[in-house]
N, C-alpha and C. Protein backbone atom coordinates (compact mmCIF):
# COMPACT_ATOMS: atom_id res chain seq x y z
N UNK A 1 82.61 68.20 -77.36
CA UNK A 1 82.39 68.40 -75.95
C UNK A 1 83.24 69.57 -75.45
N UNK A 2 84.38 70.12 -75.80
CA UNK A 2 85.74 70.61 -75.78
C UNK A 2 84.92 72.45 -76.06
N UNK A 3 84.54 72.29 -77.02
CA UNK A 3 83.55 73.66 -77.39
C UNK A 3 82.42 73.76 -76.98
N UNK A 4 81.14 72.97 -76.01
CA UNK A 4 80.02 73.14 -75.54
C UNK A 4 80.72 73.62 -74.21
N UNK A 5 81.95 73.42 -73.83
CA UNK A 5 82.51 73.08 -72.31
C UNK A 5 82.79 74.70 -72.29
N UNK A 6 83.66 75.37 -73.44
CA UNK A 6 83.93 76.46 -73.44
C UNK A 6 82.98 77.49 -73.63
N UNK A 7 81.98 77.10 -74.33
CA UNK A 7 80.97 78.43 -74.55
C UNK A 7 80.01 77.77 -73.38
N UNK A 8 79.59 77.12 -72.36
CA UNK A 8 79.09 77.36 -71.24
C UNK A 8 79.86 77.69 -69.90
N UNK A 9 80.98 77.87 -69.99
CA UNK A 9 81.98 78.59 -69.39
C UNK A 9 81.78 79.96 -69.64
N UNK A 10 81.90 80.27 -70.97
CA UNK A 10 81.52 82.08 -70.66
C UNK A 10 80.56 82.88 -71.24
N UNK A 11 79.33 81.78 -71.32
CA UNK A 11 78.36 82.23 -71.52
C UNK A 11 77.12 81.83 -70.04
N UNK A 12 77.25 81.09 -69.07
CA UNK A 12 76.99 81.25 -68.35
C UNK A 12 75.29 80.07 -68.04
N UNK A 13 75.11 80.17 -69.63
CA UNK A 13 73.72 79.32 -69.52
C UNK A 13 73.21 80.40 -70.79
N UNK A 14 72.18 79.50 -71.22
CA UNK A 14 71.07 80.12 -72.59
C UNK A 14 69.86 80.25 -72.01
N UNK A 15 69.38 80.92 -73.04
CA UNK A 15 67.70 81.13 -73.45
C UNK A 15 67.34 80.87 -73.99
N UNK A 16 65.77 80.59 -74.39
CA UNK A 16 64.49 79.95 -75.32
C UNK A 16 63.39 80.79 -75.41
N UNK A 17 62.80 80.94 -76.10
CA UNK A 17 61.11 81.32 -76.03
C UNK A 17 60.45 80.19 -76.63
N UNK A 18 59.24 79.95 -75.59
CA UNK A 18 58.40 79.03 -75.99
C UNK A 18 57.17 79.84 -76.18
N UNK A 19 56.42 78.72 -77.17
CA UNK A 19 55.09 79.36 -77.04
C UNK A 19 54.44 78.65 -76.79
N UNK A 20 52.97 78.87 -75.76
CA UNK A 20 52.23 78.02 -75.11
C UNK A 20 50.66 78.45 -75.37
N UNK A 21 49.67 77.43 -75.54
CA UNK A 21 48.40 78.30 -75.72
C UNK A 21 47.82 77.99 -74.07
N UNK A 22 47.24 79.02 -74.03
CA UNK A 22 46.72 79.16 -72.27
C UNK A 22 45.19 79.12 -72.62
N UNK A 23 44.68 79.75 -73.74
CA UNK A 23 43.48 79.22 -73.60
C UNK A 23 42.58 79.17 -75.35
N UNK A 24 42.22 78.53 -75.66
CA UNK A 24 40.75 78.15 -76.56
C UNK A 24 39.93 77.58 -76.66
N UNK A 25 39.19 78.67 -76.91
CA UNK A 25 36.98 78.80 -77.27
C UNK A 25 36.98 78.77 -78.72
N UNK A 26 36.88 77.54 -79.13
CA UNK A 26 36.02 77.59 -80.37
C UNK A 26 37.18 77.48 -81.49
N UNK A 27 37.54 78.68 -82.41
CA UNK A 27 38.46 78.93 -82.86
C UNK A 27 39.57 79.87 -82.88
N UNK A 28 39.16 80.45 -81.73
CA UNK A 28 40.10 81.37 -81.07
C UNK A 28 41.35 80.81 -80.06
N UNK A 29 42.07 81.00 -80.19
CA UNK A 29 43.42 80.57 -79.59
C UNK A 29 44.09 81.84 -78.47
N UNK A 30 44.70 81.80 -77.47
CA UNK A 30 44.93 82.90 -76.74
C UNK A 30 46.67 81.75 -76.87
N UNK A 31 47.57 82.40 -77.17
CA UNK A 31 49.24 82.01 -77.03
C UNK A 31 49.95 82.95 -76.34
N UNK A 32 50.55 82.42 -75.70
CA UNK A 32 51.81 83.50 -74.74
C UNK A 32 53.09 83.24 -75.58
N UNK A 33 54.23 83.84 -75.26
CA UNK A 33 55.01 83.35 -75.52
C UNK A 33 55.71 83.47 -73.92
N UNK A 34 56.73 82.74 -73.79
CA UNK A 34 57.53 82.81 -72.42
C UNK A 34 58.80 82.24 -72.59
N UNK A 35 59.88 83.18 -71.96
CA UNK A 35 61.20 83.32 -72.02
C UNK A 35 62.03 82.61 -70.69
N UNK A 36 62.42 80.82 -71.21
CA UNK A 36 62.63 80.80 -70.43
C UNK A 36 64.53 80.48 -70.10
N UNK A 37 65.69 80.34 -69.13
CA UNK A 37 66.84 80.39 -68.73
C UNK A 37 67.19 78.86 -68.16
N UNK A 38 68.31 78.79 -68.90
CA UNK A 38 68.53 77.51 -68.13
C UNK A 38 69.89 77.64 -67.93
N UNK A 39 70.70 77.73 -66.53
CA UNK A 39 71.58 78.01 -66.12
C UNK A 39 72.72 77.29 -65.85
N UNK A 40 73.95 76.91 -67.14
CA UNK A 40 74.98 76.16 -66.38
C UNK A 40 76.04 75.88 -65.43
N UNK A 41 76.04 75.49 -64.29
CA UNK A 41 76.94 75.38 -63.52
C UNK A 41 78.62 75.62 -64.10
N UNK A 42 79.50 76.31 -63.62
CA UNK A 42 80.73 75.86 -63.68
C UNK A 42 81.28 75.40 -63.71
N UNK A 43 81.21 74.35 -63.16
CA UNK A 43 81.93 73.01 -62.32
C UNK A 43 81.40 72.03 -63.58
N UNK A 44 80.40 72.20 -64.20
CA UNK A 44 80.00 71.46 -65.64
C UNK A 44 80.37 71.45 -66.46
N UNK A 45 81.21 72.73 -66.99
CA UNK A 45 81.44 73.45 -68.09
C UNK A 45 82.82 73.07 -68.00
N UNK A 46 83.31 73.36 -66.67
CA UNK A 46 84.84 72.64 -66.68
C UNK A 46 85.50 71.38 -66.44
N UNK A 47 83.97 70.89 -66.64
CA UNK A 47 84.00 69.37 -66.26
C UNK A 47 84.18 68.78 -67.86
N UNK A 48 83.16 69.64 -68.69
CA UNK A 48 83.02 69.10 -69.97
C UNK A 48 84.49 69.59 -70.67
N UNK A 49 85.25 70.82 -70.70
CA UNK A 49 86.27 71.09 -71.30
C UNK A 49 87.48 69.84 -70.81
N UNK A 50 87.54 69.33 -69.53
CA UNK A 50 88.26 68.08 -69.01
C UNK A 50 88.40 67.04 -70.01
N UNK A 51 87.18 66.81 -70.47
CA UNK A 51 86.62 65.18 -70.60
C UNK A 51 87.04 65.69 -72.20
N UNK A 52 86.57 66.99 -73.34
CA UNK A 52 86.88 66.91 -74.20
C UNK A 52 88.47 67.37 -74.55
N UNK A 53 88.72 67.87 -73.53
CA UNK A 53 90.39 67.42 -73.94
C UNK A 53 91.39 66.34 -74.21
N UNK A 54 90.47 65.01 -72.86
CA UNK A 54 91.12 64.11 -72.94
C UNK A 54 90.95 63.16 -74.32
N UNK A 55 89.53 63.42 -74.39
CA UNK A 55 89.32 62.86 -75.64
C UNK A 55 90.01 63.16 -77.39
N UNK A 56 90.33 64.43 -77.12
CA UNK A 56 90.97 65.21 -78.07
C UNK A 56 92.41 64.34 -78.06
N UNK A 57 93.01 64.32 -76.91
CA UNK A 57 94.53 64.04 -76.91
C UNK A 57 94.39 62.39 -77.24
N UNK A 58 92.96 61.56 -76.47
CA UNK A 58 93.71 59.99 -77.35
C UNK A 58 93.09 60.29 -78.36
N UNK A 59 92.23 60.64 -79.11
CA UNK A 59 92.14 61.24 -80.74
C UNK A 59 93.71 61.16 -81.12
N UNK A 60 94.21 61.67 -80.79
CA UNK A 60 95.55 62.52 -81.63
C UNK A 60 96.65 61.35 -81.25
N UNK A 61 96.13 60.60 -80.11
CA UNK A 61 97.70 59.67 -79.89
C UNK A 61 97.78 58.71 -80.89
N UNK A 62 96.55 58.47 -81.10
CA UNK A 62 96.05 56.88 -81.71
C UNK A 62 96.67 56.97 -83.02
N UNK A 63 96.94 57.65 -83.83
CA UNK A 63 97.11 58.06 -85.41
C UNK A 63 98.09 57.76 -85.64
């Protein structure tokens, strides 16, 4: 959680390409592809580096 928290911290959010068929006749296929963004909040990212720290530290107490 500790490293998803940090690389959506300064990466800001990812990308995908999907591919979609929009249309077929017969045996013809028409496919797009489309690029789409999905944007993470801040407040998420430093929410998740929180939670995997804490988890990190009782990891480490318990031993």
């Amino acid at each position: 959680m500790l490293v998803l928290g940090i690389a959506g911290f300064f990466t800001g959010g990812f990308s995908f390409t999907k591919e979609t068929t929009k249309a077929q006749i017969g045996p013809l296929k028409l496919q797009v592809q489309e690029k789409e963004s999905v944007n993470v909040p801040q407040w998420l990212s430093l929410g998740a580096i929180v939670i995997g720290g804490v988890l990190l530290a009782f990891g480490l107490s318990r031993k």
